[in-house]
N, C-alpha and C. Protein backbone atom coordinates (compact mmCIF):
# COMPACT_ATOMS: atom_id res chain seq x y z
N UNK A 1 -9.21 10.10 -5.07
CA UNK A 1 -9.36 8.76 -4.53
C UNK A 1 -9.39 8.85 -3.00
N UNK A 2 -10.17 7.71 -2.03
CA UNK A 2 -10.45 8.03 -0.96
C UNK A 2 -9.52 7.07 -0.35
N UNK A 3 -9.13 7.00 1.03
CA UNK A 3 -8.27 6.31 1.70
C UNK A 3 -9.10 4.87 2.07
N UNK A 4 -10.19 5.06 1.98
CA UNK A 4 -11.12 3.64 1.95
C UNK A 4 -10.95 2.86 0.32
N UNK A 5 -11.04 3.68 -0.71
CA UNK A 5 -10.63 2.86 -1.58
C UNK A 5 -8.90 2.57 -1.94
N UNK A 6 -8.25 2.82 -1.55
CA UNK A 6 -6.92 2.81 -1.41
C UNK A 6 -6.78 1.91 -0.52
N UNK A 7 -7.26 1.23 0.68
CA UNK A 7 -7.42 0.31 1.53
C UNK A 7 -7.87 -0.57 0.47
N UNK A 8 -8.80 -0.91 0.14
CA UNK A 8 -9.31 -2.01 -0.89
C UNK A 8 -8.16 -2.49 -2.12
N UNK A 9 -8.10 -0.98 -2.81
CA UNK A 9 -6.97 -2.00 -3.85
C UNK A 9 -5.54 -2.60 -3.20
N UNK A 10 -5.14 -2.17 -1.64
CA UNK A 10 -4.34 -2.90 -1.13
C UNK A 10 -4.87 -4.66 -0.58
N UNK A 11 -6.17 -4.48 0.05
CA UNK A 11 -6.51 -6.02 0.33
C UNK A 11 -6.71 -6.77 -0.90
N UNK A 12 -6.90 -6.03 -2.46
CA UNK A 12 -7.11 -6.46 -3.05
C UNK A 12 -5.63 -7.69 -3.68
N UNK A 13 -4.42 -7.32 -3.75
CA UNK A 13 -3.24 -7.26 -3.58
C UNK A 13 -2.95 -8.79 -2.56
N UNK A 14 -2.96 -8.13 -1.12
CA UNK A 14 -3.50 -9.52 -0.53
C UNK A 14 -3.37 -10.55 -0.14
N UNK A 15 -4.74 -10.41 -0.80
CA UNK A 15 -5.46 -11.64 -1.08
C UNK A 15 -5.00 -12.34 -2.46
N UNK A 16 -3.79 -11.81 -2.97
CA UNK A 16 -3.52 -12.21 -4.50
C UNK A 16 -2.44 -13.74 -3.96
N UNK A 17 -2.51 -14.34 -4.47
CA UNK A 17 -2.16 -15.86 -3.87
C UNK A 17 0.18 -15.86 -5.01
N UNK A 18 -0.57 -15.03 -6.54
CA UNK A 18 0.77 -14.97 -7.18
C UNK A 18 1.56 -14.12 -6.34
N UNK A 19 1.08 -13.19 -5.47
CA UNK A 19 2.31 -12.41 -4.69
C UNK A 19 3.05 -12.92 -3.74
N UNK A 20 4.40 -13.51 -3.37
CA UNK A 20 5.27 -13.53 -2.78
C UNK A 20 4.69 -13.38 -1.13
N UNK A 21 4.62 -14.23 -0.17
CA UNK A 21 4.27 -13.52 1.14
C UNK A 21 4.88 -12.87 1.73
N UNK A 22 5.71 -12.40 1.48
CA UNK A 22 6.68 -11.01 2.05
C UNK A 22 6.13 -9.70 2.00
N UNK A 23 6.31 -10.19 0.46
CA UNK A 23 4.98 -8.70 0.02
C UNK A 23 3.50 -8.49 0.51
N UNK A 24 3.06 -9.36 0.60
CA UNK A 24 1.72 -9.61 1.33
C UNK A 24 1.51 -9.43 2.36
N UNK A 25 2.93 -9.91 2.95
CA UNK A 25 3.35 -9.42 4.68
C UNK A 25 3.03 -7.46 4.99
N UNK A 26 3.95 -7.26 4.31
CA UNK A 26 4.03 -5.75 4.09
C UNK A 26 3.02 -5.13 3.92
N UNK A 27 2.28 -5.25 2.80
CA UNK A 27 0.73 -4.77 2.43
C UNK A 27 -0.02 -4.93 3.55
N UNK A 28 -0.10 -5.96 4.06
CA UNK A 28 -1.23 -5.98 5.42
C UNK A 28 -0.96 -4.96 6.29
N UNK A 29 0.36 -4.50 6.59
CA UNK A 29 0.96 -3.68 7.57
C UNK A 29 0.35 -2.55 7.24
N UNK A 30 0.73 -2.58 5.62
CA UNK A 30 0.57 -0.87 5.21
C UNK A 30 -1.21 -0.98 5.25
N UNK A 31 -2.08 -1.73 5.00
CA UNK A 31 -3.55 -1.69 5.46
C UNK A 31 -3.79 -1.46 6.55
N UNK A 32 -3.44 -1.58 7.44
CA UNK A 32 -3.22 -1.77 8.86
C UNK A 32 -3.44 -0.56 9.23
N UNK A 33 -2.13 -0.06 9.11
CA UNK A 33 -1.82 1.50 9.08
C UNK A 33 -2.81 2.33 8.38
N UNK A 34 -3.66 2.16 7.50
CA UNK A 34 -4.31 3.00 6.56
C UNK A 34 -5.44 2.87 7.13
N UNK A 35 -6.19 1.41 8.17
CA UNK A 35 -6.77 1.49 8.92
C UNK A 35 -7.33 2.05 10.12
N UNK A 36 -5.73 2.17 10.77
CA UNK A 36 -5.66 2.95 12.24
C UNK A 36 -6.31 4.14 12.57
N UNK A 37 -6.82 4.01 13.34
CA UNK A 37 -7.31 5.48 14.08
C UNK A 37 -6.66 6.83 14.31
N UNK A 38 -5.13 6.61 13.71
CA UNK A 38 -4.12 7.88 13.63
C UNK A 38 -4.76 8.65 12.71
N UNK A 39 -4.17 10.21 13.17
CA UNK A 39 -4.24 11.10 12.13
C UNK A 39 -4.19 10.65 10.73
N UNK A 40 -4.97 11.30 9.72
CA UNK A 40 -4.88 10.85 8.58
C UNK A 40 -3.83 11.37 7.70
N UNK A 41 -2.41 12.12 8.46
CA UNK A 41 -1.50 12.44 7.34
C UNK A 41 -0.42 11.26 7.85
N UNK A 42 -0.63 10.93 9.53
CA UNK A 42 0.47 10.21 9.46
C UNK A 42 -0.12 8.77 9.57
N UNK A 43 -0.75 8.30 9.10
CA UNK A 43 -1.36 6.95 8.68
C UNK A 43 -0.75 6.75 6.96
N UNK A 44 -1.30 7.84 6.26
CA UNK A 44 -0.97 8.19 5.25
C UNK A 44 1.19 7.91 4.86
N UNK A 45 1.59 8.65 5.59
CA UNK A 45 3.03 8.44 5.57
C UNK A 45 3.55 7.18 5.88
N UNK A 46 3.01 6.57 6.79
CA UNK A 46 3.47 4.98 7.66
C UNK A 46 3.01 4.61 6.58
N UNK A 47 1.71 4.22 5.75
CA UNK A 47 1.73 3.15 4.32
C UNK A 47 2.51 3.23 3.71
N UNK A 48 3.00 4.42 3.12
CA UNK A 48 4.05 4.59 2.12
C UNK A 48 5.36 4.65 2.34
N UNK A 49 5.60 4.59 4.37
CA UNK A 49 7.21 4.18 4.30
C UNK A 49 6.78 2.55 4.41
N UNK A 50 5.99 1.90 4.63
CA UNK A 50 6.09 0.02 4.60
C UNK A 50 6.28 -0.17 3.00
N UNK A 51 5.33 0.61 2.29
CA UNK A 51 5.17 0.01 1.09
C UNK A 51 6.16 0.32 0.16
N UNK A 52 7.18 1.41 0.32
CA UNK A 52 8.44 1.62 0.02
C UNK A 52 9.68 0.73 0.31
N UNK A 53 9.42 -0.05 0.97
CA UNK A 53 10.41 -1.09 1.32
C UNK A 53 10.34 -2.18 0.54
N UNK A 54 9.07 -2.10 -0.40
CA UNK A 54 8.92 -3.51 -1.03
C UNK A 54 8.90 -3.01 -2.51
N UNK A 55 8.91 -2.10 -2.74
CA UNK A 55 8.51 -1.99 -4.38
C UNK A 55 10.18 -2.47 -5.33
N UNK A 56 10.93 -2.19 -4.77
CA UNK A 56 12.39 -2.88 -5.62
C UNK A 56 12.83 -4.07 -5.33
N UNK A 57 11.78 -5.14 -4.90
CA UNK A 57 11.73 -6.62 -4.97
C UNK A 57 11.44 -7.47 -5.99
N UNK A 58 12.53 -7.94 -6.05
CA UNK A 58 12.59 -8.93 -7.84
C UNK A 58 11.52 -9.98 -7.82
N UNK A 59 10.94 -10.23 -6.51
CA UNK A 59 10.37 -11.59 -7.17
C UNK A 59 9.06 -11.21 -6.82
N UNK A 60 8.37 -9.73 -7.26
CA UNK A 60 7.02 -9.29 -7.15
C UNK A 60 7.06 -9.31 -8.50
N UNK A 61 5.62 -9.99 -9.58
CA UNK A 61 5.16 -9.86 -10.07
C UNK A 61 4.80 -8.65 -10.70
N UNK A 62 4.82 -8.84 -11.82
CA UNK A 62 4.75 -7.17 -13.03
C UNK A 62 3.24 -6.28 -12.77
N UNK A 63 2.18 -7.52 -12.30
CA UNK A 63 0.99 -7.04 -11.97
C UNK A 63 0.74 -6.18 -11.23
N UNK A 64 1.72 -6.97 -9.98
CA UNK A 64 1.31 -6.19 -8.68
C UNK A 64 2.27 -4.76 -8.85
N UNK A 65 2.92 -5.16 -9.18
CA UNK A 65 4.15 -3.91 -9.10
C UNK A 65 3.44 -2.65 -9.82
N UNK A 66 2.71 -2.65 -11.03
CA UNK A 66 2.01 -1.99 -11.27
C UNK A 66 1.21 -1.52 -10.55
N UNK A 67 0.21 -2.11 -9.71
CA UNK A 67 -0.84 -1.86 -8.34
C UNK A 67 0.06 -1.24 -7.30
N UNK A 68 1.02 -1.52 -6.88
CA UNK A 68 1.67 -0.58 -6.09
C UNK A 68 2.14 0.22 -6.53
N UNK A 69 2.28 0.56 -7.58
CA UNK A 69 2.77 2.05 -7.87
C UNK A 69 1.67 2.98 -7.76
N UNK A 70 0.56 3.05 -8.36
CA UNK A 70 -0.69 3.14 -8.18
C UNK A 70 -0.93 3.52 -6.85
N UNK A 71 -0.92 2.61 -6.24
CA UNK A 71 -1.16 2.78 -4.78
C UNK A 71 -0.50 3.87 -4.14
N UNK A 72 1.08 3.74 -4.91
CA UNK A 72 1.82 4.78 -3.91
C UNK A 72 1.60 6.05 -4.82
N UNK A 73 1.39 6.70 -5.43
CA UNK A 73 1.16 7.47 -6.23
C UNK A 73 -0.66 7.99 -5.82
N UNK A 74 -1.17 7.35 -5.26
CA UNK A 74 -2.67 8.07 -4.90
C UNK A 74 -2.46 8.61 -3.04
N UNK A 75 -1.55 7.66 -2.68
CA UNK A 75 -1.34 7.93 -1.31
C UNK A 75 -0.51 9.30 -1.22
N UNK A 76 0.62 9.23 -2.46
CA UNK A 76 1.26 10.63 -2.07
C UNK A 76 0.81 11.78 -2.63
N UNK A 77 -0.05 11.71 -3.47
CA UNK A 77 -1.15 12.85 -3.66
C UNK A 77 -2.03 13.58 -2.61
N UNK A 78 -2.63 12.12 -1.46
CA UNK A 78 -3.39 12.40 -0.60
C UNK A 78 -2.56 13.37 0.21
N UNK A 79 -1.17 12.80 0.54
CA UNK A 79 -0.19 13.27 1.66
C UNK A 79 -0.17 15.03 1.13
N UNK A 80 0.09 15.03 -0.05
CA UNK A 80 0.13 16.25 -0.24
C UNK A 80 -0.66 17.43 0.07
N UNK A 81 -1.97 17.21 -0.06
CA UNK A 81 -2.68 17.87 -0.10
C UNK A 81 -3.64 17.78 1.26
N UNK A 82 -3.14 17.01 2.13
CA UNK A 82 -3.12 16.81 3.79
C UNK A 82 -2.55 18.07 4.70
């Protein structure tokens, strides 16, 4: 998976209106970051420490929570092999 599509299923996320804006808050950050012109291991790391801050939040939806795991699970593959 590419860090451009890993950007997408995060705006995809979003733009999701059932997610909590906290979480939404966060996600933009971690897009943000996945955006930036930084190196691509530590762009890579900054998504997954924002998006680590939100995944043990009770009032995220079963959907999304699924999509972020996902998410964090393709990002730390990338990291790895960075």
């Amino acid at each position: 998976m590419e860090l451009k599509e890993i950007s997408e299923m995060v705006d995809n996320l979003v733009t999701d209106t059932t997610i909590p804006k906290n979480i939404r808050r966060a996600l933009s950050e971690a897009k943000a970051r996945l955006d930036s012109n930084d190196e691509r291991g530590v762009k890579i790391s900054a998504a997954i420490y924002v998006i680590e801050t939100i995944t043990e939040d009770i009032n995220m939806p079963g959907h999304a929570r699924t999509q972020i795991w996902a998410i964090m699970s393709a990002l730390e593959s990338m990291n790895e092999r960075s």
